[in-house]
C-alpha atoms as a PDB file:
ATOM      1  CA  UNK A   1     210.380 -14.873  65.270  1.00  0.00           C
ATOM      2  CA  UNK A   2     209.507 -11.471  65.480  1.00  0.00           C
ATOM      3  CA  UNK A   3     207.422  -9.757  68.436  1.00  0.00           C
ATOM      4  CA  UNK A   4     205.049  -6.745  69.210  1.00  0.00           C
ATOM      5  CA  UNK A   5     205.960  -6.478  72.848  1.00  0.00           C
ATOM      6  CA  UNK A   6     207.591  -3.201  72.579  1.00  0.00           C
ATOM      7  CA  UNK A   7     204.591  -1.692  71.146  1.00  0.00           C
ATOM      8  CA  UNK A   8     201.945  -3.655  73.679  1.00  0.00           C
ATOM      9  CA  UNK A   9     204.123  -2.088  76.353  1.00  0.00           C
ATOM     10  CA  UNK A  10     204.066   1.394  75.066  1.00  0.00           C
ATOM     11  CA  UNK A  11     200.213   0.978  74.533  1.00  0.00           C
ATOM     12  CA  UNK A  12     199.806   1.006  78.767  1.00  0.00           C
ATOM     13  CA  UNK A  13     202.548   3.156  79.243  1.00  0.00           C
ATOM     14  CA  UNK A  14     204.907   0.607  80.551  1.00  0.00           C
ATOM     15  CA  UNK A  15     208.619   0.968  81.328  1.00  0.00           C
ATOM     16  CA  UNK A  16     210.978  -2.491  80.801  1.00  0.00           C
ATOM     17  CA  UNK A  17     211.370  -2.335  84.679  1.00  0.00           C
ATOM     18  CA  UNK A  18     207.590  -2.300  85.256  1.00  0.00           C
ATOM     19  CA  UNK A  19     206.716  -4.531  82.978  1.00  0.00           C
ATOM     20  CA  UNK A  20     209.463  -7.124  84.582  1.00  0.00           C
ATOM     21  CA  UNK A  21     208.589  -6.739  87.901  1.00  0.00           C
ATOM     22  CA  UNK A  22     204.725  -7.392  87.045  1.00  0.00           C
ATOM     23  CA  UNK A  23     205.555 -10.957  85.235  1.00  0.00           C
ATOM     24  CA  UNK A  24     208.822 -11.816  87.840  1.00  0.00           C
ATOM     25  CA  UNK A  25     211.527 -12.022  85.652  1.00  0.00           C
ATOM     26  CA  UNK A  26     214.340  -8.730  85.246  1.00  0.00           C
ATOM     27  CA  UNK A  27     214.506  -5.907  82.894  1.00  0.00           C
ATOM     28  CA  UNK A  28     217.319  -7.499  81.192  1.00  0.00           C
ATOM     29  CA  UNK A  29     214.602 -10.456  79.978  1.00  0.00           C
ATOM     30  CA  UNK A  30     212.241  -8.105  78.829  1.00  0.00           C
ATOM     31  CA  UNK A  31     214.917  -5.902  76.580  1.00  0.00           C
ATOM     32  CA  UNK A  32     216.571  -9.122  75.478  1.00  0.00           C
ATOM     33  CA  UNK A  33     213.185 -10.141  73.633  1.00  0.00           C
ATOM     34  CA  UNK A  34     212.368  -6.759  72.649  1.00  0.00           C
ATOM     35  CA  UNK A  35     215.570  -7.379  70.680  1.00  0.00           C
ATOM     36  CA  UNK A  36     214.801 -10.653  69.418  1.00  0.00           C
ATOM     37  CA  UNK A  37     217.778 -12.050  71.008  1.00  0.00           C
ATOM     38  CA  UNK A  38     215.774 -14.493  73.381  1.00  0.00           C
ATOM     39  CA  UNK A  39     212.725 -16.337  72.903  1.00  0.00           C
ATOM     40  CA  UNK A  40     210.450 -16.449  76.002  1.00  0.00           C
ATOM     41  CA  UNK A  41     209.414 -19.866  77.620  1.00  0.00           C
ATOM     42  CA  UNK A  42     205.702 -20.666  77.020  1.00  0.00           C
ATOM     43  CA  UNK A  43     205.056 -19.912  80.404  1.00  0.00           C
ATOM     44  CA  UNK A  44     206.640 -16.523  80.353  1.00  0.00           C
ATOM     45  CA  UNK A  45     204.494 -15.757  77.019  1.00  0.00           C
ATOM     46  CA  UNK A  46     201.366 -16.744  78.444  1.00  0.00           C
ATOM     47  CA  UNK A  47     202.029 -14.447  81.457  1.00  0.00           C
ATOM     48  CA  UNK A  48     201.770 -11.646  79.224  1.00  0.00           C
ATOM     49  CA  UNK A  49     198.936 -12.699  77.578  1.00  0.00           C
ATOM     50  CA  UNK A  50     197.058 -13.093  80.388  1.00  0.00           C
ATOM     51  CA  UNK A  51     198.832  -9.213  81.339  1.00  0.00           C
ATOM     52  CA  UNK A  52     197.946  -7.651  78.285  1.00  0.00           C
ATOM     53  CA  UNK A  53     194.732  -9.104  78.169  1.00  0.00           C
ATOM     54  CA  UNK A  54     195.656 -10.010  74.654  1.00  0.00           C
ATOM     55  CA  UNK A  55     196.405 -13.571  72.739  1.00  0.00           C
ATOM     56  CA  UNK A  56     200.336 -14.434  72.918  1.00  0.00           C
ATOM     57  CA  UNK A  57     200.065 -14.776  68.839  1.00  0.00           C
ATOM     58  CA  UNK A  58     199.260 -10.742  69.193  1.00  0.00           C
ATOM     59  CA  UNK A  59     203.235 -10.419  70.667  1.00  0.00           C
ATOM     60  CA  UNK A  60     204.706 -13.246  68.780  1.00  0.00           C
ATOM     61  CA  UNK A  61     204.839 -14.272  65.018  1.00  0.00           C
ATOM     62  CA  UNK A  62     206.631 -16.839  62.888  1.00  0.00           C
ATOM     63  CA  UNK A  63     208.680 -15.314  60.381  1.00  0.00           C
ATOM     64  CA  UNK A  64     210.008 -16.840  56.835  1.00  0.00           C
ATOM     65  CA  UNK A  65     213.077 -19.591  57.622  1.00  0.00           C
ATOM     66  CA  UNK A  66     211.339 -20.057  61.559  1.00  0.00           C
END
């Protein structure tokens, strides 16, 4: 799976440590998915919809062999 969040983040100017602290969870979670190396729980992904304003397919995509 492959993921925008980096990008959404950058779009409102968003540091890892902001963006954790507005969702609950540490900075470590959020740079662990901006590296693809953890896949967030559907609640955790529907937090940052509802942050971003912005449907969690727009951070998250299937990619080929998911």
């Amino acid at each position: 799976m492959r993921n925008t969040l980096k990008v959404q983040r950058a779009i409102l100017d968003l540091t890892q440590e902001d963006l954790a602290k507005k969702i609950g969870v540490s900075r470590q979670t959020i740079n662990s998915i901006e590296k693809n190396r953890y896949v967030p729980s559907t609640v955790l992904a529907l937090k940052l919809s509802t942050l971003f304003k912005i449907p969690v397919n727009a951070f998250f995509s299937l990619e080929d062999g998911d």
